[in-house]
C-alpha atoms as a PDB file:
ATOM      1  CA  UNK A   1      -1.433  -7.890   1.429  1.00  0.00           C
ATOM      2  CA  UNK A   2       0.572 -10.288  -0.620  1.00  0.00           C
ATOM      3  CA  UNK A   3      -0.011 -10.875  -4.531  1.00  0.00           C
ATOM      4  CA  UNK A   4      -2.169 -14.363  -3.954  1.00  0.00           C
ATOM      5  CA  UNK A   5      -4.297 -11.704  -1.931  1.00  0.00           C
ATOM      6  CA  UNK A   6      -4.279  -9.925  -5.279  1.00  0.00           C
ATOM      7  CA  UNK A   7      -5.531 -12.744  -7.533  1.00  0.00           C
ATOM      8  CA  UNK A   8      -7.917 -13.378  -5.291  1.00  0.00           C
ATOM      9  CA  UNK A   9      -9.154  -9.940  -5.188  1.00  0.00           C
ATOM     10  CA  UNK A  10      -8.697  -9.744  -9.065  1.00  0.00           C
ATOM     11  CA  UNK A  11     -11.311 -13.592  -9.616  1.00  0.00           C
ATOM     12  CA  UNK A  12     -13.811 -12.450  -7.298  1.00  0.00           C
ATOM     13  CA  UNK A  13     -17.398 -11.799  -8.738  1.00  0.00           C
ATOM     14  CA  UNK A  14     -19.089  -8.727  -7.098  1.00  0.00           C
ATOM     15  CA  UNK A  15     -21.825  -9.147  -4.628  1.00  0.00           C
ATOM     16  CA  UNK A  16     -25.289  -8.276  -5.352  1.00  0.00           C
ATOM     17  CA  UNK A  17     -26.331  -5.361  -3.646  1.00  0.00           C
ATOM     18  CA  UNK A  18     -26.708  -5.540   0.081  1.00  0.00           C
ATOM     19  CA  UNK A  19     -29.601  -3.362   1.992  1.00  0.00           C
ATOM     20  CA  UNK A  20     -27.727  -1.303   5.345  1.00  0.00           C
ATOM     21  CA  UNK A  21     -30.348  -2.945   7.295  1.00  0.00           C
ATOM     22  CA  UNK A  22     -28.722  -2.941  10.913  1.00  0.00           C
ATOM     23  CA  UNK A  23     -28.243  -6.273  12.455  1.00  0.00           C
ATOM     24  CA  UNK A  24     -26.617  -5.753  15.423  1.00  0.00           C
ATOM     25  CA  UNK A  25     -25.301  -2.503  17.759  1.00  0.00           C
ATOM     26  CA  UNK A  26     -22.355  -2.606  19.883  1.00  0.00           C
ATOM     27  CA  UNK A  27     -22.128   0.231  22.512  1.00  0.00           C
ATOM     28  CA  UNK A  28     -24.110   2.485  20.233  1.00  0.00           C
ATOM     29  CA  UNK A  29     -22.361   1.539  16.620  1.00  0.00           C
ATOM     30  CA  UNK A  30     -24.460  -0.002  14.024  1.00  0.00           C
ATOM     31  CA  UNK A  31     -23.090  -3.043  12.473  1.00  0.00           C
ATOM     32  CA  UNK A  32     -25.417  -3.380   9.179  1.00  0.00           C
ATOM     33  CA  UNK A  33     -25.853  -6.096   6.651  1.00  0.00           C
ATOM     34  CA  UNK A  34     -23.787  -4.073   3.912  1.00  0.00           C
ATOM     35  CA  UNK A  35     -21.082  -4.195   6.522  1.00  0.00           C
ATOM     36  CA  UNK A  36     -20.989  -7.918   7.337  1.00  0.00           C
ATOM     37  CA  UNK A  37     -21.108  -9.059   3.144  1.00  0.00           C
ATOM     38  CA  UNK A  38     -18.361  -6.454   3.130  1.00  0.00           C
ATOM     39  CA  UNK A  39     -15.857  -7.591   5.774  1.00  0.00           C
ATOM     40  CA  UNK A  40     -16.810 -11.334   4.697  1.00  0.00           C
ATOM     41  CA  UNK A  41     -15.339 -11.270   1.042  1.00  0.00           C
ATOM     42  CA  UNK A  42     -12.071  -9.483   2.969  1.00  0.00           C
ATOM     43  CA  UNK A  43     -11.404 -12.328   5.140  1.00  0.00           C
ATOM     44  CA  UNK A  44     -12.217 -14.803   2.291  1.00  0.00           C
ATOM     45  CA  UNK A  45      -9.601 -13.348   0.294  1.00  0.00           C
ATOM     46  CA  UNK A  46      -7.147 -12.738   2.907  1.00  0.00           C
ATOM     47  CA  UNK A  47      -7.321 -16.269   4.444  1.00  0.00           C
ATOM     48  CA  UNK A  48      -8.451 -18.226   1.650  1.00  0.00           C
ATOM     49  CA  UNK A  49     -11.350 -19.347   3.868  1.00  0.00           C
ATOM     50  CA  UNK A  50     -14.941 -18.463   3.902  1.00  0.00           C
ATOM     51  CA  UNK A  51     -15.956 -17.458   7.152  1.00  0.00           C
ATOM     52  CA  UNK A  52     -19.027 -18.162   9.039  1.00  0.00           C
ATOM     53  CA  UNK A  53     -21.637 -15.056   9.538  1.00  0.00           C
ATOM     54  CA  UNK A  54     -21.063 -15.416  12.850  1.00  0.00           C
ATOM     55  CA  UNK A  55     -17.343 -14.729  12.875  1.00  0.00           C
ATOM     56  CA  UNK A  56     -18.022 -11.710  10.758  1.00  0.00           C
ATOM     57  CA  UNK A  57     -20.139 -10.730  13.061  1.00  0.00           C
ATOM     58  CA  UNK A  58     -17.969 -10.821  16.073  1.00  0.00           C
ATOM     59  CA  UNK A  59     -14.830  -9.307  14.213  1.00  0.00           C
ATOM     60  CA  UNK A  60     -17.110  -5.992  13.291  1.00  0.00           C
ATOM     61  CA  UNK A  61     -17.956  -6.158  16.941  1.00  0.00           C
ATOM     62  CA  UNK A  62     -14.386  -6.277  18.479  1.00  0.00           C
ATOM     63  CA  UNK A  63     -13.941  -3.326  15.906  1.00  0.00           C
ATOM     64  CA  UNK A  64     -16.328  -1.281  17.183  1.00  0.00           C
ATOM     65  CA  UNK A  65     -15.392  -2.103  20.633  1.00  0.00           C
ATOM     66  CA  UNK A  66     -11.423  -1.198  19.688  1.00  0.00           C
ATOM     67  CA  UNK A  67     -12.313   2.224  18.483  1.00  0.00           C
ATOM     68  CA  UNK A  68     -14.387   2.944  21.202  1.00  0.00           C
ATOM     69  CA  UNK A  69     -12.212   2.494  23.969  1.00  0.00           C
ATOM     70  CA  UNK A  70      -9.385   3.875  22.504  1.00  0.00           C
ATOM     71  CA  UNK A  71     -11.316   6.950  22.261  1.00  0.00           C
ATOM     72  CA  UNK A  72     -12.217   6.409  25.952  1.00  0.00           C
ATOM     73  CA  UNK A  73      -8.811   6.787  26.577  1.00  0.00           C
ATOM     74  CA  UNK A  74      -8.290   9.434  24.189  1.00  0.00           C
ATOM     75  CA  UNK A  75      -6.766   7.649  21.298  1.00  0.00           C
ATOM     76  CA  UNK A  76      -8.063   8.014  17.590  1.00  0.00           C
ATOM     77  CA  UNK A  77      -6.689   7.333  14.561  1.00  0.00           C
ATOM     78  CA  UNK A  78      -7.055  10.262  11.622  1.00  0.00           C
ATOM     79  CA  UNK A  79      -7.552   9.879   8.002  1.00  0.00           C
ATOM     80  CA  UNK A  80      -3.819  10.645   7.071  1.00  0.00           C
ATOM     81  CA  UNK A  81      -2.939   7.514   9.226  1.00  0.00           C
ATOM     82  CA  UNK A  82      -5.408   5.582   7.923  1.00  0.00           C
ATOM     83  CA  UNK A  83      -4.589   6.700   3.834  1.00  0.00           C
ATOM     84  CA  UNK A  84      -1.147   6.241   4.846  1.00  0.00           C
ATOM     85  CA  UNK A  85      -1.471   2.567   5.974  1.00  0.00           C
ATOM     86  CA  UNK A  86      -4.005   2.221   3.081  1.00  0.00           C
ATOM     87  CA  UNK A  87      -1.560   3.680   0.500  1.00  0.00           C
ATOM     88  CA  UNK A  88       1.036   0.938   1.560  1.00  0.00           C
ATOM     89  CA  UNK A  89      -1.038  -2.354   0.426  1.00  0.00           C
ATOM     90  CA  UNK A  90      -1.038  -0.363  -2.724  1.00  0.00           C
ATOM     91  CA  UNK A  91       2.512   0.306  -3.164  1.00  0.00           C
ATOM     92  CA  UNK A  92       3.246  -3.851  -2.007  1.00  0.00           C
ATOM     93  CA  UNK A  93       1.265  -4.656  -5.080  1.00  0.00           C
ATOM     94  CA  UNK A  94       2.693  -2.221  -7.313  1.00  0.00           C
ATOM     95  CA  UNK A  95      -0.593  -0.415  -7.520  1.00  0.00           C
ATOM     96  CA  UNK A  96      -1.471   3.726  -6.966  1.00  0.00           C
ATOM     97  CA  UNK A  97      -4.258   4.387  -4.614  1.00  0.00           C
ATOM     98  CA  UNK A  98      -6.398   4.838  -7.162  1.00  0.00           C
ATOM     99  CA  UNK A  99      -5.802   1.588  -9.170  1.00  0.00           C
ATOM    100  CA  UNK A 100      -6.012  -0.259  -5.926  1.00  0.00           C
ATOM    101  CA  UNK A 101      -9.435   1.439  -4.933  1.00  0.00           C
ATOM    102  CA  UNK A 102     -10.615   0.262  -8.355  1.00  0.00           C
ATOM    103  CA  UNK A 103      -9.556  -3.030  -7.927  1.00  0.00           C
ATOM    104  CA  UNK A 104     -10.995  -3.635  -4.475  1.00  0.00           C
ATOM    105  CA  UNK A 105     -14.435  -2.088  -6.015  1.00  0.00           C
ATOM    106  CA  UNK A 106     -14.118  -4.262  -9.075  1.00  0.00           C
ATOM    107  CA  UNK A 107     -14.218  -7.458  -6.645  1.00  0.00           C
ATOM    108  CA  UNK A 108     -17.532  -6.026  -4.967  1.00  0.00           C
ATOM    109  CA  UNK A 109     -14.983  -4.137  -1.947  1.00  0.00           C
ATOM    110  CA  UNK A 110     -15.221  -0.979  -0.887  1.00  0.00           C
ATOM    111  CA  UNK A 111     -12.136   1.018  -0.415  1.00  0.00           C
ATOM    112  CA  UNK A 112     -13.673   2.463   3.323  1.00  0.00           C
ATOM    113  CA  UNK A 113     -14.648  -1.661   4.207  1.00  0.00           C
ATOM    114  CA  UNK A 114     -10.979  -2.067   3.802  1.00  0.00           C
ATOM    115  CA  UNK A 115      -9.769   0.967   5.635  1.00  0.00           C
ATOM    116  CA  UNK A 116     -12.432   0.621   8.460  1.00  0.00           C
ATOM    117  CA  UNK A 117     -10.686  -2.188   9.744  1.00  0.00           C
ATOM    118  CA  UNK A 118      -7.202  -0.493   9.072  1.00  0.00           C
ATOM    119  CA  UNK A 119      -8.637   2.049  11.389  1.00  0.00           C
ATOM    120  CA  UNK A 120      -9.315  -0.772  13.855  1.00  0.00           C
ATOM    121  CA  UNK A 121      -6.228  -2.564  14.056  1.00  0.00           C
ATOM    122  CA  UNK A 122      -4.208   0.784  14.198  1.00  0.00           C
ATOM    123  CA  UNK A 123      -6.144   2.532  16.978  1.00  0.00           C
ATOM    124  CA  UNK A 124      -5.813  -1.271  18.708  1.00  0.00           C
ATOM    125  CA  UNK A 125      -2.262  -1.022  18.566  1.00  0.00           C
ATOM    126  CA  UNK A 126      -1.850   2.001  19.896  1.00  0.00           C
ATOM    127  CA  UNK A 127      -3.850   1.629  22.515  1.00  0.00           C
ATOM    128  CA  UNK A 128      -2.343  -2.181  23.729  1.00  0.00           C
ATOM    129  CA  UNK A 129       1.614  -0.883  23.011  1.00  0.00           C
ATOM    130  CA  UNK A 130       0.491   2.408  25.046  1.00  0.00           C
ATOM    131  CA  UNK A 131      -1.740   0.921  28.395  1.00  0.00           C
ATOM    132  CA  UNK A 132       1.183  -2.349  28.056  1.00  0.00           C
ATOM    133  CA  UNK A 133       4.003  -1.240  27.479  1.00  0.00           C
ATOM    134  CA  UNK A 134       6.289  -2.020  30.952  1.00  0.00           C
ATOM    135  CA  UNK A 135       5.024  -5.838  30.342  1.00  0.00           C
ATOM    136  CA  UNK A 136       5.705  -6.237  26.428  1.00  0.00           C
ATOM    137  CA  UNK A 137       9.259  -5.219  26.768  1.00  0.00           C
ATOM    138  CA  UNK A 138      11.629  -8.115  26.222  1.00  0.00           C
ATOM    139  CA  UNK A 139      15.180  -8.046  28.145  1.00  0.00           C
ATOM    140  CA  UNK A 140      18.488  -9.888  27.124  1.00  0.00           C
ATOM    141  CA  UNK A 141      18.118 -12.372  29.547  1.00  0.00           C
ATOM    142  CA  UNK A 142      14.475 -13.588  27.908  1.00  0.00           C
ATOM    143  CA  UNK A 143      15.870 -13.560  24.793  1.00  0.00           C
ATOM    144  CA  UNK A 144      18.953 -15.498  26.055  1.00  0.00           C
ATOM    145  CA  UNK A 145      16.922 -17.984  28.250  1.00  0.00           C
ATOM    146  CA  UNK A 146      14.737 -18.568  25.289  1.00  0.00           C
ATOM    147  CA  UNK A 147      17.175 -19.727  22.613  1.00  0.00           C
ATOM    148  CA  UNK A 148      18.828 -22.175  25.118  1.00  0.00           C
ATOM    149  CA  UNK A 149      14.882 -23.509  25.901  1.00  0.00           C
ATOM    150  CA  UNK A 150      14.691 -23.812  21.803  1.00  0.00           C
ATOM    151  CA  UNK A 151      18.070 -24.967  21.635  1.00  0.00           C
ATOM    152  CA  UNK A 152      19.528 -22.109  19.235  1.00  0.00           C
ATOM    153  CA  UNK A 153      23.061 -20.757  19.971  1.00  0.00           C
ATOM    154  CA  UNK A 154      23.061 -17.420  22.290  1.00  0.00           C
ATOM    155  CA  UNK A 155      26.261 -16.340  20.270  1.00  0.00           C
ATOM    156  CA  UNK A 156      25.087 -16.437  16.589  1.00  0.00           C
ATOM    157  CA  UNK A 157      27.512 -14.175  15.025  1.00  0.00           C
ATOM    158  CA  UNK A 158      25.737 -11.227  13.680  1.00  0.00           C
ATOM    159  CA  UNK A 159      27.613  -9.195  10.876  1.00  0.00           C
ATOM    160  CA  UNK A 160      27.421  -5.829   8.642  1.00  0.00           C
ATOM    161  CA  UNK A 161      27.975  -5.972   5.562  1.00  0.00           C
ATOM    162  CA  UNK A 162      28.711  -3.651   2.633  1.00  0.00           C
ATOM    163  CA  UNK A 163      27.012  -4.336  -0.733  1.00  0.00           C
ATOM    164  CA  UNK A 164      27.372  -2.568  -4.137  1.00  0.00           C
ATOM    165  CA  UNK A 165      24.259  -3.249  -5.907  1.00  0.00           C
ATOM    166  CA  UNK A 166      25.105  -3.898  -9.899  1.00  0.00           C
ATOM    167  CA  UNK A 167      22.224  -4.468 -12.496  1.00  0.00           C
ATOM    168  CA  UNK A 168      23.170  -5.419 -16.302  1.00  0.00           C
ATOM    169  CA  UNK A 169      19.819  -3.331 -18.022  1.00  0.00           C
ATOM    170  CA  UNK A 170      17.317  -4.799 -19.899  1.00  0.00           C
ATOM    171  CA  UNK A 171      15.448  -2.923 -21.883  1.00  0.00           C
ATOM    172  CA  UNK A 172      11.752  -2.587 -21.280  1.00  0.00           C
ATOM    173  CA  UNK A 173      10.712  -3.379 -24.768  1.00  0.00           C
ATOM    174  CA  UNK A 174      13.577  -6.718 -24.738  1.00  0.00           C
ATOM    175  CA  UNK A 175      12.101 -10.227 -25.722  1.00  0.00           C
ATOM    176  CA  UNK A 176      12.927 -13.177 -24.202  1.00  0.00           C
ATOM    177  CA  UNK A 177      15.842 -13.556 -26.604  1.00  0.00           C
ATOM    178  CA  UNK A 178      17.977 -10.771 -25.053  1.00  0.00           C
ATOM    179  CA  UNK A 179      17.049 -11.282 -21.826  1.00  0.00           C
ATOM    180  CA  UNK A 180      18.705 -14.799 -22.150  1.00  0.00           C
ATOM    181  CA  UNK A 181      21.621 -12.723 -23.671  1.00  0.00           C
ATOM    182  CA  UNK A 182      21.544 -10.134 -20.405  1.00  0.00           C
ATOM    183  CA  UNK A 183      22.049 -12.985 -18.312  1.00  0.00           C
ATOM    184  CA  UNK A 184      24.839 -14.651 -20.053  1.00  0.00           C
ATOM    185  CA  UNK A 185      26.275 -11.012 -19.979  1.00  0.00           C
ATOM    186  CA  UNK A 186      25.952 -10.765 -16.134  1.00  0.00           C
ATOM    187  CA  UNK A 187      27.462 -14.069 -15.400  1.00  0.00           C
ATOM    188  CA  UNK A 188      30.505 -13.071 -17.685  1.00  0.00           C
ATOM    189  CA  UNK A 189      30.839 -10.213 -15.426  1.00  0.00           C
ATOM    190  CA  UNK A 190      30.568 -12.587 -12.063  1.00  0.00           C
ATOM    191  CA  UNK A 191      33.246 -14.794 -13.846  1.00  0.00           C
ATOM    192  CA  UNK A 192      35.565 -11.792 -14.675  1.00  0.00           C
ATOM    193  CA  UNK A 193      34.381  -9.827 -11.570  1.00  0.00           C
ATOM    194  CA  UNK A 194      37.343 -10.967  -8.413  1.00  0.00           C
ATOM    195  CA  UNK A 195      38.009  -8.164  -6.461  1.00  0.00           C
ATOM    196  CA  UNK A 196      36.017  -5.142  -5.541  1.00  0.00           C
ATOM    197  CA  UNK A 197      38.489  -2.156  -6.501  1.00  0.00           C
ATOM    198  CA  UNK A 198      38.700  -4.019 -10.191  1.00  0.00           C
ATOM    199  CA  UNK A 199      35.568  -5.404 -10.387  1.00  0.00           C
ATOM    200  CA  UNK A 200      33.814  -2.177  -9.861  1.00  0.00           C
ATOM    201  CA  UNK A 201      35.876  -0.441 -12.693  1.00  0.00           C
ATOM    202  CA  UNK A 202      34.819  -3.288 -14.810  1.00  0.00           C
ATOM    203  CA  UNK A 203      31.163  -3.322 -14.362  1.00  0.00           C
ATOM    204  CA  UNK A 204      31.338   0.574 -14.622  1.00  0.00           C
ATOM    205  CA  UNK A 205      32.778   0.645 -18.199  1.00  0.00           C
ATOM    206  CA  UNK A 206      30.474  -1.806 -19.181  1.00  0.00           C
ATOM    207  CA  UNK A 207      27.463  -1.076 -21.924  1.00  0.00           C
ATOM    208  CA  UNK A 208      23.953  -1.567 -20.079  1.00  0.00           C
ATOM    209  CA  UNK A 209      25.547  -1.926 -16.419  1.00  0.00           C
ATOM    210  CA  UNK A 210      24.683   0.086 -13.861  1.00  0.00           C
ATOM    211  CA  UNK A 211      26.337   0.296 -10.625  1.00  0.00           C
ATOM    212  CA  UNK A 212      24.638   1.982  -7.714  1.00  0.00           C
ATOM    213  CA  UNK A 213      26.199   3.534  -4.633  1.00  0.00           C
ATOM    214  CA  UNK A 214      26.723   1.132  -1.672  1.00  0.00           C
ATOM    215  CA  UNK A 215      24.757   0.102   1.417  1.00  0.00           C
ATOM    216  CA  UNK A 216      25.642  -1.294   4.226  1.00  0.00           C
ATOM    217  CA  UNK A 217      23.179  -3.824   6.083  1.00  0.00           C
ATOM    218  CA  UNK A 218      23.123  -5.416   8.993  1.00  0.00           C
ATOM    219  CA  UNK A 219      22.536  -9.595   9.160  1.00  0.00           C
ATOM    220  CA  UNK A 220      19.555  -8.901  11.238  1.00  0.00           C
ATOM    221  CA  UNK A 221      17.760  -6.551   9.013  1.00  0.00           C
ATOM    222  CA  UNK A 222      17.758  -9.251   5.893  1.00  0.00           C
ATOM    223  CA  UNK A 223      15.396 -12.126   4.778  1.00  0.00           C
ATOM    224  CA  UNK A 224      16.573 -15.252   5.853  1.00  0.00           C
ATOM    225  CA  UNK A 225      17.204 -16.175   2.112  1.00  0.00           C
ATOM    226  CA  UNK A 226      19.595 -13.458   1.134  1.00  0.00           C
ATOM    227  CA  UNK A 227      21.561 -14.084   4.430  1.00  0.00           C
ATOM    228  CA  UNK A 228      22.299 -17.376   3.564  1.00  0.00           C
ATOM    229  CA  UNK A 229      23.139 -16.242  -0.388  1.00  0.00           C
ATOM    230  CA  UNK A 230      26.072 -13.961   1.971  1.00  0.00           C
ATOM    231  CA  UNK A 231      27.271 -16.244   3.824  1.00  0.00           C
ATOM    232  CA  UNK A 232      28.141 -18.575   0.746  1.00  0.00           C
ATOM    233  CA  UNK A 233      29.956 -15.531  -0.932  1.00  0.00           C
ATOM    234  CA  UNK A 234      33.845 -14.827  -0.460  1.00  0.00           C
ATOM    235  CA  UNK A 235      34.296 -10.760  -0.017  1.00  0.00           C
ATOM    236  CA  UNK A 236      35.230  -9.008  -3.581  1.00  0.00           C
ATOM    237  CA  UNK A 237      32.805 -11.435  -5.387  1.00  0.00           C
ATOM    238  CA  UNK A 238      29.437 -11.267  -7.043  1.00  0.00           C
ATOM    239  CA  UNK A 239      26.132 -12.927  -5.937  1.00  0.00           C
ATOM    240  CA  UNK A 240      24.171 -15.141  -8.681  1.00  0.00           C
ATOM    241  CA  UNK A 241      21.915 -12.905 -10.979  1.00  0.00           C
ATOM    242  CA  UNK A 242      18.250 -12.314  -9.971  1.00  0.00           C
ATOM    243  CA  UNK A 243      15.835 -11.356 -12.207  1.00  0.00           C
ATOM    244  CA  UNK A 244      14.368  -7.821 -11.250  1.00  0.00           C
ATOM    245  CA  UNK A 245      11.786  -5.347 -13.627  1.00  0.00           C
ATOM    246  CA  UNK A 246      15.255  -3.560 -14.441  1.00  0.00           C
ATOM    247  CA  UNK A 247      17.284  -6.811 -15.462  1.00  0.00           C
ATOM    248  CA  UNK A 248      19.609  -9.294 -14.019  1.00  0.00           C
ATOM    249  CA  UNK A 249      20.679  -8.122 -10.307  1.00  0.00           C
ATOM    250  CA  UNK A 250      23.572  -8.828  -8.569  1.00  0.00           C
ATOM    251  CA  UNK A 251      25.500  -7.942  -5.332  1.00  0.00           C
ATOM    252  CA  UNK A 252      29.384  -6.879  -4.600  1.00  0.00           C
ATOM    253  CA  UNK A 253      30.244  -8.309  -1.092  1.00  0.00           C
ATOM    254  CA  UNK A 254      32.963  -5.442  -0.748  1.00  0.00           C
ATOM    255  CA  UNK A 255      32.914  -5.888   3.291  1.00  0.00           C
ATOM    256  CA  UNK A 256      32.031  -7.881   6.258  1.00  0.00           C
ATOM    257  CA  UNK A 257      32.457  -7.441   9.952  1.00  0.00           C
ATOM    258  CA  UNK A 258      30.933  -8.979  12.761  1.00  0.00           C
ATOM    259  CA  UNK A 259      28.523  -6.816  14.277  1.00  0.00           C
ATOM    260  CA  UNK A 260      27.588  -6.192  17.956  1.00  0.00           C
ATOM    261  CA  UNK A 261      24.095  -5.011  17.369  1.00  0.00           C
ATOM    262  CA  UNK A 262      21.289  -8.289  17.700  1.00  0.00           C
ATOM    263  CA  UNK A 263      22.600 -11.553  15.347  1.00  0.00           C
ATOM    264  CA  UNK A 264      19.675 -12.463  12.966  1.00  0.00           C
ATOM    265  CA  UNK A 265      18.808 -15.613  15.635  1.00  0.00           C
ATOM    266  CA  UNK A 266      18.701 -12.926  18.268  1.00  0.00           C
ATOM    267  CA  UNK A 267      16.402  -9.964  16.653  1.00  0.00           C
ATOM    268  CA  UNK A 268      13.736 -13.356  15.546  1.00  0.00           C
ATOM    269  CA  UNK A 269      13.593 -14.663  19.581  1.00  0.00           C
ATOM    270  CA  UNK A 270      12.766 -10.733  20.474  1.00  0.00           C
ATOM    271  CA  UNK A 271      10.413 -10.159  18.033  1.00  0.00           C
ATOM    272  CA  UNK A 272       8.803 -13.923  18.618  1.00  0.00           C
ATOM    273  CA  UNK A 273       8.578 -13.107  22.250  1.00  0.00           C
ATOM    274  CA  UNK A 274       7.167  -9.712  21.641  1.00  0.00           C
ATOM    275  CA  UNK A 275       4.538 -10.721  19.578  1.00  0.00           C
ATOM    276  CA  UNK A 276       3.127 -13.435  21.946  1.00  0.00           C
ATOM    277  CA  UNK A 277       3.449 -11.000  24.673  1.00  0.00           C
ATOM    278  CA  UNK A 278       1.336  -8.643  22.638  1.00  0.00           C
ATOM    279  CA  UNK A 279      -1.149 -10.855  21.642  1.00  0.00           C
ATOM    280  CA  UNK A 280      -1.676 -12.233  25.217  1.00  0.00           C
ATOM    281  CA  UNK A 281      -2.218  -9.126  26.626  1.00  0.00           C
ATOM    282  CA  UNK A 282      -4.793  -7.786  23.438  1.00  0.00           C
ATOM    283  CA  UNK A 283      -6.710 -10.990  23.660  1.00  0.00           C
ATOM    284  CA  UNK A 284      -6.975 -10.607  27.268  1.00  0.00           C
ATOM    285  CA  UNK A 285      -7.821  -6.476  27.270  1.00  0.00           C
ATOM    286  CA  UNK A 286     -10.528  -7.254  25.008  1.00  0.00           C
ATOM    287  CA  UNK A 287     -12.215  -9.761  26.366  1.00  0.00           C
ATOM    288  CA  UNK A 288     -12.624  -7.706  29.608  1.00  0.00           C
ATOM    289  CA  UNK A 289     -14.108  -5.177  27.097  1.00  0.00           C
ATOM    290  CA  UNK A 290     -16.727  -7.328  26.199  1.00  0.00           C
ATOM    291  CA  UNK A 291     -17.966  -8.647  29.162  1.00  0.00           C
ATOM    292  CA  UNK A 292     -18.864  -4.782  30.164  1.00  0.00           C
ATOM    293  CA  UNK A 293     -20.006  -3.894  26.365  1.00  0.00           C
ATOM    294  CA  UNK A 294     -23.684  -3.544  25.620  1.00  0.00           C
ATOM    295  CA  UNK A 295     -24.172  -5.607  22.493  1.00  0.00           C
ATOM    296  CA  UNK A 296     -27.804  -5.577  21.063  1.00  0.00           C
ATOM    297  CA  UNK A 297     -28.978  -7.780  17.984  1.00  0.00           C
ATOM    298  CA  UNK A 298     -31.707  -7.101  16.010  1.00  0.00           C
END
């Protein structure tokens, strides 16, 4: 859930109450009013788009439908998975459970709307990864036939590197006038900072710098973004500062070596593949789901 789904939690004006008057029952599970105003406002606020009733509608049914025959098959999906995947939205937005239960209730949302359809798309993926799985795997050769189709380069170089991670401290109660000050600070330190075995000295016997252990990353693991901010950096010097809650970030490129696991170009093709491989297969599974399902409206 990213932090425009936040705002838009955070301006949304609770519902009026809605009765649990059942609507609709699909292979024995009640769908009910309360449900449908419920799982509306979280579409609307995940997509930005109010949806029709009908589409509500039908996304509560494929829900029902999910669980159901993943049960069939003996799949289910317990409340420590389901608090688990729950307690991650929280932790993206910097929230506890707790604050991000009160939040969602705040905007008219119940915490067990949103983790009802966690449940869902869990059980779902289980079950499609698990009946699937020979067809969704993706060899070399698809990968490599693929990026000559989209005209990428087979033999983008891939590398690991090694980072020290150095922050010059602001403190939490700072104004904007020192954190101006910080920043000058930290790129005096990029200036001064041209080889790791000195540099890392220096930034260690400096006031308000700290210097954390290093970590090693491969290209294919990072955002596009900071790959690129790498590549532009010579080994032994400092990335630009980046503003973090702790203060001015920066990165020691202390090593770089070209890497023989999946190049960044490589591990996106995969996962691309993957994913429509996935999808064709769920969107197929489930519509052979429905046309056996006994779906009653009231």
């Amino acid at each position: 859930m990213s932090g425009a789904l936040l705002a838009a939690f955070a301006t949304l004006a609770a519902p009026a109450p809605v009765r649990a008057q059942v609507v609709v029952v699909a292979n024995g599970s009640p769908i009910t009013e309360l449900d449908i105003a419920q799982r509306s406002k979280l579409i609307a606020t995940s997509t930005r788009k109010t949806p029709s009733r009908q589409e509500v509608i039908n996304e509560l049914i494929d829900d029902r439908l999910k669980i159901a025959k993943a049960k069939y098959y003996g799949l289910d999906v317990g409340d420590k998975e389901v608090n688990a995947a729950y307690e991650n939205m929280a932790q993206r937005q910097r929230l506890s459970p707790a604050q991000f239960g009160q939040m969602l209730e705040r905007s008219g949302i119940s915490p067990a709307a949103l983790k009802a359809r966690l449940k869902a798309q869990i059980v779902w993926s289980q079950l499609v990864r698990g009946r699937f799985g020979a067809s969704l795997q993706v060899g070399e050769a698809d990968v490599a036939n693929a990026l000559r189709t989209s005209n990428q380069q087979e033999s983008v170089t891939g590398y690991v590197y090694t980072l020290y991670p150095i922050t010059v401290i602001i403190p939490s109660d700072a104004g904007p006038g020192i954190a101006d000050a910080k920043r000058r600070e930290a790129e005096n330190l990029r200036g001064r900072f041209t080889s790791c075995d000195s540099g890392i000295r220096l930034a260690r016997g400096l006031r308000d710098v700290a210097v954390r252990e290093p970590v090693t990353r491969n290209s294919s693991d990072l955002p596009e973004q900071l790959r690129d901010m790498l590549a532009r950096i010579e080994i032994g010097r400092l990335s630009a500062p980046e503003p973090t809650p702790q203060g001015w970030q920066m990165f020691a490129l202390c090593g770089k070596r070209e890497s023989a696991a999946d190049s960044p170009a490589k591990k996106e093709m995969r996962e691309k593949l993957y994913n429509e491989r996935y999808e064709a297969e769920s969107k197929k599974f489930l519509e052979d789901i429905r046309k056996s399902a006994m779906i009653e409206y009231k």
